[in-house]
Protein backbone atom coordinates (compact mmCIF):
# COMPACT_ATOMS: atom_id res chain seq x y z
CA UNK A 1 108.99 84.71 78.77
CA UNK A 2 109.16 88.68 78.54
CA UNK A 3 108.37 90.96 81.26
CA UNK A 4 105.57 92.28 79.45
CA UNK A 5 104.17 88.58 79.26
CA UNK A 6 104.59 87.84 82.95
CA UNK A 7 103.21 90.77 84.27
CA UNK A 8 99.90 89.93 81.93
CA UNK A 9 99.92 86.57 84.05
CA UNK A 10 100.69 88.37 87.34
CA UNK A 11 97.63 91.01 87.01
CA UNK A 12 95.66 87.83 86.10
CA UNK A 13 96.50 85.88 88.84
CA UNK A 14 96.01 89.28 91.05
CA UNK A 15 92.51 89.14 90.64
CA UNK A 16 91.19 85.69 90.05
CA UNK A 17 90.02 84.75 93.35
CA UNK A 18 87.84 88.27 93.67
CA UNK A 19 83.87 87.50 93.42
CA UNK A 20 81.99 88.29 90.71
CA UNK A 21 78.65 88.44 91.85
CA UNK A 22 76.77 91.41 93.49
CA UNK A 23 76.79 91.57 96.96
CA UNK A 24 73.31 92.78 98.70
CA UNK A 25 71.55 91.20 101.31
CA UNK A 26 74.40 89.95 103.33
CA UNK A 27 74.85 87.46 100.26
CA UNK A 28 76.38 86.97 96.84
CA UNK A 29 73.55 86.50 93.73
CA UNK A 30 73.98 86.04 90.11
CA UNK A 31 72.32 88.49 87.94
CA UNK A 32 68.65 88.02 87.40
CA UNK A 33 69.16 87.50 83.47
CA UNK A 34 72.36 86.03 83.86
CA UNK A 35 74.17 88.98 82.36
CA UNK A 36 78.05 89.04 83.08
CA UNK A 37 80.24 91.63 81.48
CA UNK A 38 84.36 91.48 80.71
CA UNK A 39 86.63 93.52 83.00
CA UNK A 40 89.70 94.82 80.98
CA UNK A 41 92.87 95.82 82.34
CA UNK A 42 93.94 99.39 80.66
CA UNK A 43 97.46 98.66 80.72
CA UNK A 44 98.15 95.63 79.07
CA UNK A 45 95.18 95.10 77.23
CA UNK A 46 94.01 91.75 78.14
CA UNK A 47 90.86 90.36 80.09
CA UNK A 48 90.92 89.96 83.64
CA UNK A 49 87.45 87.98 83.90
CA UNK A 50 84.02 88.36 83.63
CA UNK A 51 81.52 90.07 86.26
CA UNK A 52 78.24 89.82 87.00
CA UNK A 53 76.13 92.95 85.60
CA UNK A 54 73.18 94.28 87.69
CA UNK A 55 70.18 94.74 85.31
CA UNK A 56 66.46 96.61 86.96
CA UNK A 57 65.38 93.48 88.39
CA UNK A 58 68.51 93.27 90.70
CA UNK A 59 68.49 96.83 91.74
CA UNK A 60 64.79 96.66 93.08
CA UNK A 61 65.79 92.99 95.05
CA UNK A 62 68.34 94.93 96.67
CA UNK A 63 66.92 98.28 96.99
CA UNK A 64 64.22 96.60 99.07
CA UNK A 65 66.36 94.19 100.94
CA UNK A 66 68.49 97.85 101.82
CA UNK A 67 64.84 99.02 102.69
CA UNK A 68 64.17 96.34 105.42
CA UNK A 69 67.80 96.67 106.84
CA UNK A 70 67.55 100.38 107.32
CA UNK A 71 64.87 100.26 109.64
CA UNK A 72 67.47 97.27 111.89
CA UNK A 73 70.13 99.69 111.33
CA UNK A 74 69.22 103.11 111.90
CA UNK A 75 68.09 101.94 115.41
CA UNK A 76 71.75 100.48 115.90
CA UNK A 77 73.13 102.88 118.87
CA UNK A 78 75.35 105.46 117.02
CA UNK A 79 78.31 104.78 118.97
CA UNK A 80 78.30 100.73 118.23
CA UNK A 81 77.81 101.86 114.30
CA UNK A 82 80.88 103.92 114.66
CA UNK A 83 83.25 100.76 116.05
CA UNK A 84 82.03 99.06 113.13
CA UNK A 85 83.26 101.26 111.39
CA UNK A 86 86.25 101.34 112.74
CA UNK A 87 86.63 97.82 111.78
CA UNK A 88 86.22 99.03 108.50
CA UNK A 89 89.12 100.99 108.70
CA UNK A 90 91.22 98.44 110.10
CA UNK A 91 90.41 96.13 107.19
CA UNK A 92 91.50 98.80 104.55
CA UNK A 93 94.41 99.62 106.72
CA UNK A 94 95.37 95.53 106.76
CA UNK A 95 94.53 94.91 102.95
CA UNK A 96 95.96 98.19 101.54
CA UNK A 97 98.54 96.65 99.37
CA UNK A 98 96.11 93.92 97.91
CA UNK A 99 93.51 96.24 97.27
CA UNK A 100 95.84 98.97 95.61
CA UNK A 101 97.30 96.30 93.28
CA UNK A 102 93.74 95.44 92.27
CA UNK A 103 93.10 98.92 91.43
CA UNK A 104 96.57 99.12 89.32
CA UNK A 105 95.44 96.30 87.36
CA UNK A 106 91.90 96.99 86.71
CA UNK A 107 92.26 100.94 86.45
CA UNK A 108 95.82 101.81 85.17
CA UNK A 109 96.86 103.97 88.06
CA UNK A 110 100.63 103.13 89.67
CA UNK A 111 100.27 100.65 92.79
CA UNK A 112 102.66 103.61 94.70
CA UNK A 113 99.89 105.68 94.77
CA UNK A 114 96.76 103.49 94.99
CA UNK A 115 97.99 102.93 98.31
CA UNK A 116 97.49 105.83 99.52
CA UNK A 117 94.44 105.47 98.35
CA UNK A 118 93.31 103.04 100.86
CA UNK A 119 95.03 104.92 103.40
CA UNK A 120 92.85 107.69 102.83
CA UNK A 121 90.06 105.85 102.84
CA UNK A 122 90.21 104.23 105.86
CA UNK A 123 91.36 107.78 107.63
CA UNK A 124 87.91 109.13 106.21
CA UNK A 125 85.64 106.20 107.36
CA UNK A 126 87.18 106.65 111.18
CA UNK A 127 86.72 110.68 110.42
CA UNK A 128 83.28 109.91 109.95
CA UNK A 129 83.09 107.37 112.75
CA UNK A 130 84.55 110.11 115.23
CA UNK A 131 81.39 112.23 114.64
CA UNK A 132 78.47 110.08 114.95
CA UNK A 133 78.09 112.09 118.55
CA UNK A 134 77.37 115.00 116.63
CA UNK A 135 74.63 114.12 114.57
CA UNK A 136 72.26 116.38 117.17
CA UNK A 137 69.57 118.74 117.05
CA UNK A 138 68.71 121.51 118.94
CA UNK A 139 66.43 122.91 121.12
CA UNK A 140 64.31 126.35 120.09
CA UNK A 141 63.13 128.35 122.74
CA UNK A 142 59.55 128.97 122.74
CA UNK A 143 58.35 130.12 126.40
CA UNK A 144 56.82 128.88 129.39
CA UNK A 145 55.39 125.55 128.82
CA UNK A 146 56.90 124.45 125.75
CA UNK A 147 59.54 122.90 124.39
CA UNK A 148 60.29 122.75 120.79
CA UNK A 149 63.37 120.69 119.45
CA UNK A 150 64.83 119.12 116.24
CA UNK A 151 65.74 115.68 115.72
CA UNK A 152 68.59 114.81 112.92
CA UNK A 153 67.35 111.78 111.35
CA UNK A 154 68.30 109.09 108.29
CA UNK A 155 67.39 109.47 105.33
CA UNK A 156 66.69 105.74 104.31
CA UNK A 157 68.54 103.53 101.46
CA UNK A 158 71.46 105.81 99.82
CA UNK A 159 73.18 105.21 96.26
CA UNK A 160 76.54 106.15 95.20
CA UNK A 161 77.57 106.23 92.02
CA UNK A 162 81.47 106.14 91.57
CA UNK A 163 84.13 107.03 88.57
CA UNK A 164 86.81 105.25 87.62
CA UNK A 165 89.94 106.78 88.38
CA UNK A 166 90.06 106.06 92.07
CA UNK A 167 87.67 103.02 92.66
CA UNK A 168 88.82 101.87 95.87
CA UNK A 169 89.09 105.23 97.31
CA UNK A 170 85.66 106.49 96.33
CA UNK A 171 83.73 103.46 97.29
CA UNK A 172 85.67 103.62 100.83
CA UNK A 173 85.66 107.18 101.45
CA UNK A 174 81.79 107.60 100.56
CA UNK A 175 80.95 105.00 102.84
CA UNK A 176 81.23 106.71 106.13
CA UNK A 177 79.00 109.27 106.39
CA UNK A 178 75.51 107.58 105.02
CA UNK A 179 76.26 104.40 107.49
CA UNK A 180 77.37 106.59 110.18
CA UNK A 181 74.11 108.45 110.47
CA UNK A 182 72.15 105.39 109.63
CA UNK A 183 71.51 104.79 106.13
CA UNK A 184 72.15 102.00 104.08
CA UNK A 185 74.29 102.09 101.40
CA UNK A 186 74.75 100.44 97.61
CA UNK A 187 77.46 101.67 95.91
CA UNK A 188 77.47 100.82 92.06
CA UNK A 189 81.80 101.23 91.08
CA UNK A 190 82.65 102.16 87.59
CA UNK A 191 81.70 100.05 84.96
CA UNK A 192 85.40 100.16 83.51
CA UNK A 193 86.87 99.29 87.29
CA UNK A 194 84.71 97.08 89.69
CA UNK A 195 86.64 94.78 90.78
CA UNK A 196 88.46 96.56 93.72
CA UNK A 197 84.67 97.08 95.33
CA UNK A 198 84.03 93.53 95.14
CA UNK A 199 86.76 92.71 96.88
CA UNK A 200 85.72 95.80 99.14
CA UNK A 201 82.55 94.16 99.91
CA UNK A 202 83.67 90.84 100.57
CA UNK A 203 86.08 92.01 103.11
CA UNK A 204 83.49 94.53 104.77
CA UNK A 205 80.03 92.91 104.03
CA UNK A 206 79.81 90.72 106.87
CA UNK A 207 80.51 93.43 109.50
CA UNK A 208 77.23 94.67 108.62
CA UNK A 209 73.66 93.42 109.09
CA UNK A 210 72.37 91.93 105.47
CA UNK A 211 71.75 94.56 103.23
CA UNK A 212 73.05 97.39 104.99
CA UNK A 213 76.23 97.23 102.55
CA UNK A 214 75.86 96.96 98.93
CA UNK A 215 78.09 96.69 95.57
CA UNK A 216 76.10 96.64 92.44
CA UNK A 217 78.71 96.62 89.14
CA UNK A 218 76.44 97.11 85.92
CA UNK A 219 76.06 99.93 83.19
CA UNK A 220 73.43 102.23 82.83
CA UNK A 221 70.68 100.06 83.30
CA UNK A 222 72.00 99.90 86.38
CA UNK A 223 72.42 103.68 86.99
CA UNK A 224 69.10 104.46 86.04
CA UNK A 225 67.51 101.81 88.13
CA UNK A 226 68.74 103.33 91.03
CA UNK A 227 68.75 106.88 90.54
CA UNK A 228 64.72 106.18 89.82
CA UNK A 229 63.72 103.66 92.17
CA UNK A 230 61.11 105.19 94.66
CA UNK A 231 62.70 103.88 97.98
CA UNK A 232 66.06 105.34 97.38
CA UNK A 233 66.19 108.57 99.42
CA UNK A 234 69.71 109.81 97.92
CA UNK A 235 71.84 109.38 94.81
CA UNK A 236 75.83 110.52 95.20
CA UNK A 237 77.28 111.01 92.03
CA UNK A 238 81.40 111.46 91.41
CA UNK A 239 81.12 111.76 87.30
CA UNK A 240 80.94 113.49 84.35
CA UNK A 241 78.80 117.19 84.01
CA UNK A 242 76.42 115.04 81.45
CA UNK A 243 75.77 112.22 83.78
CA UNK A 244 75.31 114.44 86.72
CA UNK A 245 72.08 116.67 84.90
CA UNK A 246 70.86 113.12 83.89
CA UNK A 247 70.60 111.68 87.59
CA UNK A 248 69.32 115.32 88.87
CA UNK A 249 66.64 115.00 86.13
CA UNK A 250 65.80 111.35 86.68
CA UNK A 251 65.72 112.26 90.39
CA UNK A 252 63.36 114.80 89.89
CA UNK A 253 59.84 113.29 89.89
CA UNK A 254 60.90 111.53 93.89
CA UNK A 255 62.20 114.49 94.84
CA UNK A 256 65.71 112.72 96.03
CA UNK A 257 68.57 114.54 97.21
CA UNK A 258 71.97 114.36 95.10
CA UNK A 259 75.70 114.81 95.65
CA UNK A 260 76.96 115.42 92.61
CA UNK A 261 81.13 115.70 92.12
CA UNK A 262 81.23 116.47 88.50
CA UNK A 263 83.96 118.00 86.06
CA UNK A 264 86.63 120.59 86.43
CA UNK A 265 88.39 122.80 83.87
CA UNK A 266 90.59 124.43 87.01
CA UNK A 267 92.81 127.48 86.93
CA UNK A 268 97.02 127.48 88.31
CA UNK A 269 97.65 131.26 88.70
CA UNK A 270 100.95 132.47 88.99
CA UNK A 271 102.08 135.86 89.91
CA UNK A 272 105.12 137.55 89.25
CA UNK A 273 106.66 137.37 92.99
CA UNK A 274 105.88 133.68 93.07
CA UNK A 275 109.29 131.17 93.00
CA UNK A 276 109.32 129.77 89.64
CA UNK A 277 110.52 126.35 91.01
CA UNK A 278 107.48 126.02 93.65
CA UNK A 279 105.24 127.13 90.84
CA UNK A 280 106.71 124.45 88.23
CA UNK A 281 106.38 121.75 91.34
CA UNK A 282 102.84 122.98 91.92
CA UNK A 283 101.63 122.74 88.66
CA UNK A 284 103.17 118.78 87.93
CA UNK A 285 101.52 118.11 91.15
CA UNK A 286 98.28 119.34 90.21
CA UNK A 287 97.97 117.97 86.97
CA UNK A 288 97.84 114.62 88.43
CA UNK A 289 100.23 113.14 85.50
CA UNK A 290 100.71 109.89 88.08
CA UNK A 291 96.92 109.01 87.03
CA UNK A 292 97.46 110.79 83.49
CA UNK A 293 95.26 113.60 84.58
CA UNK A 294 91.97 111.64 84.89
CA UNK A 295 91.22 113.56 87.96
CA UNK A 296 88.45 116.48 88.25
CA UNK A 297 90.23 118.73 90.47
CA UNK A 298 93.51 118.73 88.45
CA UNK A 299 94.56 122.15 87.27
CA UNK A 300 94.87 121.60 83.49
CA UNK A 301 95.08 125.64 82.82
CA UNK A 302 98.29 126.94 84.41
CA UNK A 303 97.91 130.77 84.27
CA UNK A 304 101.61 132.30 84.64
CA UNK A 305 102.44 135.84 84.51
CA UNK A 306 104.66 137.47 82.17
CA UNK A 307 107.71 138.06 84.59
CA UNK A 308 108.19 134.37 85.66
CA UNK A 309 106.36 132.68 82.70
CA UNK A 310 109.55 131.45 80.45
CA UNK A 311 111.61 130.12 83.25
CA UNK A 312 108.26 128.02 84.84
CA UNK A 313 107.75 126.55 81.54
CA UNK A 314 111.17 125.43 81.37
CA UNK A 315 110.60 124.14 84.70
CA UNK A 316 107.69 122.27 83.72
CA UNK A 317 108.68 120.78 80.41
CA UNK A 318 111.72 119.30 82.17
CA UNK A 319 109.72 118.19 85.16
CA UNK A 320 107.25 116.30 82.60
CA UNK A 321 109.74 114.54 80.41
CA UNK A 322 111.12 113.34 83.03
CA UNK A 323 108.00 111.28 84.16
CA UNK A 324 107.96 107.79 82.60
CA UNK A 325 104.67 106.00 81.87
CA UNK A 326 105.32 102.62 83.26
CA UNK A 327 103.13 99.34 83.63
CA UNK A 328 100.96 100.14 86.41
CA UNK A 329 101.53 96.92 89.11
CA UNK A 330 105.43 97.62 88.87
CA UNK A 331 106.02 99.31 91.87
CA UNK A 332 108.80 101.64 89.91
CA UNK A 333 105.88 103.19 87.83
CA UNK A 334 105.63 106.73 87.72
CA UNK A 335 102.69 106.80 85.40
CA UNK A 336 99.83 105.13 84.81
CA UNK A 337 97.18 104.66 81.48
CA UNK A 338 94.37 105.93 80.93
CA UNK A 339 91.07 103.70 81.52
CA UNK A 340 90.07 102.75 78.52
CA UNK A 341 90.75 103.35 74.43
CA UNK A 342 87.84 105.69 74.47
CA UNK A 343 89.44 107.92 76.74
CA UNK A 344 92.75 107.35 74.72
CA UNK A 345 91.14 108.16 71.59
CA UNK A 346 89.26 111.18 73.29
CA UNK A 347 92.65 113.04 74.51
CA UNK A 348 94.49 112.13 71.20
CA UNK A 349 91.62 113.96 69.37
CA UNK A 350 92.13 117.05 72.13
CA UNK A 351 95.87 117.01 71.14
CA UNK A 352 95.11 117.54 67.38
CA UNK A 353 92.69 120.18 68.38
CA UNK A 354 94.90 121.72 70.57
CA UNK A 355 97.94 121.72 67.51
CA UNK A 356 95.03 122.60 65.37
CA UNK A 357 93.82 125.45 66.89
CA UNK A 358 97.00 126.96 67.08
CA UNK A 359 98.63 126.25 70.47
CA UNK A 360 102.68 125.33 70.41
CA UNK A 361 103.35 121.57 71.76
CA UNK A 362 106.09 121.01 73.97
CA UNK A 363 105.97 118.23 75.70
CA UNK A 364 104.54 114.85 74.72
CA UNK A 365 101.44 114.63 72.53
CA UNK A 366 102.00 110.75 71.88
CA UNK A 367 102.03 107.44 73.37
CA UNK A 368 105.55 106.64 74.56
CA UNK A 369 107.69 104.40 72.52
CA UNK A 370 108.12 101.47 74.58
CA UNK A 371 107.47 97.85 73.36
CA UNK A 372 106.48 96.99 76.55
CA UNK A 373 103.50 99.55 77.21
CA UNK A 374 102.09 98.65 73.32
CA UNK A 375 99.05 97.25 74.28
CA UNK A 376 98.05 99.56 77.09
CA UNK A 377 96.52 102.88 76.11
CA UNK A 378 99.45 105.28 77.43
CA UNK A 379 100.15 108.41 76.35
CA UNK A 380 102.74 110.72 77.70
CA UNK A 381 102.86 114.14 79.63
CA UNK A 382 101.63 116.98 77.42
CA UNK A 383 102.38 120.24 77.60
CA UNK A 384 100.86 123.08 75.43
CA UNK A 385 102.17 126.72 75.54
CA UNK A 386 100.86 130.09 74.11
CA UNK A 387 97.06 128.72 74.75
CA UNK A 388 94.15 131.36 74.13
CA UNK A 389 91.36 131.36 76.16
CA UNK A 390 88.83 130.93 73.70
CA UNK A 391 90.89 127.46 72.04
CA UNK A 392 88.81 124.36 72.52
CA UNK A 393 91.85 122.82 74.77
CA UNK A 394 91.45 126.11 76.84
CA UNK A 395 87.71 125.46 77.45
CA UNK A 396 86.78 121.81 77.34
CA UNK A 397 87.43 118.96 80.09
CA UNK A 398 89.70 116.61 78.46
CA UNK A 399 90.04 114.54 81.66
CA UNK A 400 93.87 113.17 80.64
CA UNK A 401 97.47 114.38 80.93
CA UNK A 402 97.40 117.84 78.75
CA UNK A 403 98.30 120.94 80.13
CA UNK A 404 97.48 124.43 78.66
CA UNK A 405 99.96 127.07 79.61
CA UNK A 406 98.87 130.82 79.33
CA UNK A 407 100.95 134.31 79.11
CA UNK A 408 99.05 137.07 81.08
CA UNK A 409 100.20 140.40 81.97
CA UNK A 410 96.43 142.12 83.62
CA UNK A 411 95.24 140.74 86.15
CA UNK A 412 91.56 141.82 85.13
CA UNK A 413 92.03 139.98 82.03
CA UNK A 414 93.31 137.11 83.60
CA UNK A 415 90.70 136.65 86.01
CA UNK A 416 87.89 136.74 82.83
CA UNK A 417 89.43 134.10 81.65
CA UNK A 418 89.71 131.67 84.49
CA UNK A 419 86.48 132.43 85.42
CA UNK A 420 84.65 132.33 81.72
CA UNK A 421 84.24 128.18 81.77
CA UNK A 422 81.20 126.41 82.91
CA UNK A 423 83.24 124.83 85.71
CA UNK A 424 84.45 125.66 88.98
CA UNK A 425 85.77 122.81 91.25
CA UNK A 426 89.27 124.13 92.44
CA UNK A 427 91.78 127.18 91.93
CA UNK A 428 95.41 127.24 92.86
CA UNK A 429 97.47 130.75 93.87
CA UNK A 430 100.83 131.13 93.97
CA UNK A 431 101.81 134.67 95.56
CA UNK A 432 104.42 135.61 98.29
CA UNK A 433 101.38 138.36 98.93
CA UNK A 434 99.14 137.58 101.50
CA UNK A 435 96.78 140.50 100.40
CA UNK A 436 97.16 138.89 96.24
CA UNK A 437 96.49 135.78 97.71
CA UNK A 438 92.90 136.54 99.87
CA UNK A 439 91.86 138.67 96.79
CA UNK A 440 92.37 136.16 94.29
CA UNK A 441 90.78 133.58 96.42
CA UNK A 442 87.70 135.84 96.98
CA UNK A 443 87.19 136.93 92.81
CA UNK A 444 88.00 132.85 91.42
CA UNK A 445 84.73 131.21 91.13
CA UNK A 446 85.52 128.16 92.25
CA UNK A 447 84.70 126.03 95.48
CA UNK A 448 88.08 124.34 96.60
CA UNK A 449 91.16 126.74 96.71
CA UNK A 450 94.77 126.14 97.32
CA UNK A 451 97.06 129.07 98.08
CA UNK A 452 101.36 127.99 97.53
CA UNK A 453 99.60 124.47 97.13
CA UNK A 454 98.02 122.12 94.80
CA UNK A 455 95.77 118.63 94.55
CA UNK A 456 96.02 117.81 98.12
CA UNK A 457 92.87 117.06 99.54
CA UNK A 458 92.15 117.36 104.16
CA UNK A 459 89.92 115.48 105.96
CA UNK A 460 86.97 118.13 107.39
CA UNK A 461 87.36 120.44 104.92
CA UNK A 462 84.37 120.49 102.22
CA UNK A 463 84.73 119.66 98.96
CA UNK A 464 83.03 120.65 96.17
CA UNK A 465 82.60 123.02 93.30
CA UNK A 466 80.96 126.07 92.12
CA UNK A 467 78.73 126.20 88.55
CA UNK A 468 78.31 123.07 86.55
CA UNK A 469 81.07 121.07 89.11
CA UNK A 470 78.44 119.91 91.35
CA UNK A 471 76.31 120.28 93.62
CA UNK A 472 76.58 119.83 97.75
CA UNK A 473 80.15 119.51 99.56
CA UNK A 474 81.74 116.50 100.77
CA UNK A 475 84.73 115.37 102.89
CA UNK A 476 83.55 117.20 105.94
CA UNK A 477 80.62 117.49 108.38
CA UNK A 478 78.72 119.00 105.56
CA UNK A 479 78.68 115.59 104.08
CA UNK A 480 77.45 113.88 107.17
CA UNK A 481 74.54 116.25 107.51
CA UNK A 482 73.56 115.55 104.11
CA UNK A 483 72.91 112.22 105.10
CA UNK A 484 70.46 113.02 107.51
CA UNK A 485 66.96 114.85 107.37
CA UNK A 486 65.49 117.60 109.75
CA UNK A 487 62.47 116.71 112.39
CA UNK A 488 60.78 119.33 114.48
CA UNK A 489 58.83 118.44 117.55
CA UNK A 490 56.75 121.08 119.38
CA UNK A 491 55.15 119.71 122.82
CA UNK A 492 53.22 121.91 125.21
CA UNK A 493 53.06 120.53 128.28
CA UNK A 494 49.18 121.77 129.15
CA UNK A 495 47.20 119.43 127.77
């Protein structure tokens, strides 16, 4: 038997004993109509089971058994929510590996990473769990007699909707502030990847009254269910800039609040004083090649000055042939695949556009040749130089592993050009200049900014972007608050 072969049984094996219904009300249901859907793995190309798929009928049964459970659980003292929680945590914590192997199979990313995935998550739902003591109001002085004073309250049943290229991650780290303050909570994963929030929800589930916790997998049935359904008070979105106008449209006639994390077309700038070897480090890193650059906040346009530009690229070319696209459960894997062939097909077509249009390739632009990887839809680092701002490659989210390289020499010029896209979710500045640096960061229109650092996200600092890359932050106390809704209460005391 080849290795190829054998891992096909191993990812198989990995997640046959993983439920495949949905999970609301404290239970496990079939769908209404009976609908189940295939789950794929991106990597090798072959099935790894069916799923149940949540049609209308089964987002209103457990919209309204989340309903009835929020008014049990937002009465739950905020301190006992917060060691359930913490229980939460612990079960990431103890199921990391399992749960990061799940999410290698099912999404393509390298198990060395998707466990830090789960670390992450499980830091953010005790981050959130740490703060239910400061879900306050405040009182409002009003004179003798009086007292006037706000209440920070639920907002009812709130829906995420997650993406695909960190499952586990988004369905753990987006649970902690709506259940903290709360809320209850259905999460619908990506239709490509569910199966990692399945298993979430049958670890976590019963920790929770019935129908506190949700996991919903279906398509856009599904999605449009919930974003419309009249006793869902908020829908968090971590998608595309398309799907994120449609749920703040569909939203519109309830009135709902949205999160939305959408795209990013984000800007590396490099000036002339910067080290050329921190800049070519900081640029790999923010591409986010381990997950083939299916990641919003990667910085796809590296913006190098004149002075330092040959000797980065060099740097950079080097650093990206050297990064192997491997089969994603192997613990030895670099570099994962992308989700699906329609994403493979999509960045392909960028490439040509990219040649096309007149950039220079050089670095990758194919799938690598490896017998092993010939059914997974791998392709590997790409690197184009002597981009224009105005090339479709320059301007467009490709959401894969392509890099465009730029020459600048004016900084004026420069600063057009990172700023004339429709995005603006992070920036990254590399300067030994403390003044360049706070300048830059002040004139890039963009909400998350590194300075001499790249894709790494903190706990308590917001995230989110400027433009058409979302709307609200998240990450942070900001997120918490969003969770919650304003009261005022005047009282006179003469009555």
């Amino acid at each position: 038997m080849s290795d190829a072969s054998q891992q096909t049984i191993d990812q198989r094996e990995l997640v046959a004993s993983i439920p495949r219904e949905l999970y609301y009300s404290g239970g496990w249901h079939a769908a209404a109509e009976g609908a189940r859907t295939d789950v794929w793995s991106p990597s090798t190309g072959q099935s790894l089971g069916k799923v149940a798929w949540a049609g209308a009928e089964d987002v209103d049964r457990a919209v309204r058994a989340a309903h009835a459970a929020f008014f049990q659980w937002r009465d739950v003292k905020p301190l006992e929510r917060a060691k359930i929680l913490r229980e939460v945590a612990a079960l990431l914590r103890r199921h990391g590996r399992e749960l990061a192997l799940i999410d290698a199979a099912d999404c393509g990313n390298p198990i060395a990473e998707m466990i830090n995935d789960s670390a992450i998550g499980a830091a953010s739902v005790e981050y959130f769990a740490g703060l239910v003591s400061e879900v306050r109001g405040s009182t409002i002085p009003m004179g003798p007699g009086v007292l006037n004073y706000t209440l920070r309250e639920p907002l009812g049943v709130i829906a995420r909707i997650n993406a695909f290229n960190h499952p586990l991650l988004f369905a753990a780290m987006r649970t902690g502030a709506p259940l903290a303050t709360g809320n209850t909570l259905i999460v619908k994963p990506p239709e490509q990847a569910p199966l990692s929030s399945l298993r979430f929800a049958e670890l976590v589930g019963p920790l929770f009254p019935p129908g506190v916790f949700s996991v919903l997998p279906g398509g856009r049935e599904c999605g449009a269910a919930l974003t419309t359904h009249p006793l869902v008070a908020k829908v968090g979105l971590i998608g595309s800039v398309p799907t994120g106008k449609a749920i703040m449209r569909a939203s519109a006639d309830s009135l709902k609040k949205v999160a939305l994390e959408l795209g990013g077309k984000n800007a590396l700038i490099a000036y002339p004083d910067a080290n050329p070897d921190k800049v070519a480090a900081g640029i790999i890193r923010g591409m986010n090649f381990t997950w083939c650059g299916q990641s919003c906040g990667s910085t796809s346009r590296a913006f190098v000055h004149e002075a330092i530009h040959d000797a980065v690229l060099e740097r950079v070319v080097a650093a990206a042939r050297a990064i192997k696209p491997g089969i994603p459960t192997e613990q030895s894997t670099m570099m994962g695949s992308l989700i699906s062939k329609e994403q493979f097909d999509k960045v392909m077509r960028y490439i040509g556009y990219g040649v096309e249009d007149g950039a220079r390739l050089v670095a990758g632009g194919k799938s690598p040749q490896d017998a092993h990887l010939s059914k997974g839809f791998f392709i590997e680092p790409t690197i184009f130089a002597d981009v224009t701002p105005k090339m479709r490659i320059a301007r467009e989210e490709i959401f894969g592993p392509v890099l465009s390289v730029f020459r600048w020499t004016d900084e004026a010029e420069m600063l057009q050009a990172v700023n004339d896209v429709e995005y603006g979710l992070t920036a990254s500045i590399w300067t030994r200049d403390l003044a360049t640096a706070h300048r830059t960061a002040a004139r890039v229109e963009a909400g998350y900014v590194w300075i001499n650092s790249s894709s790494a996200h903190y706990l308590g600092a917001p995230f989110g972007g400027y433009k058409q890359s979302g709307v609200g932050r998240e990450e942070s106390i900001e997120e918490l608050m969003d969770a919650t809704q304003i009261k005022n209460v005047h009282v006179e005391f003469d009555a």
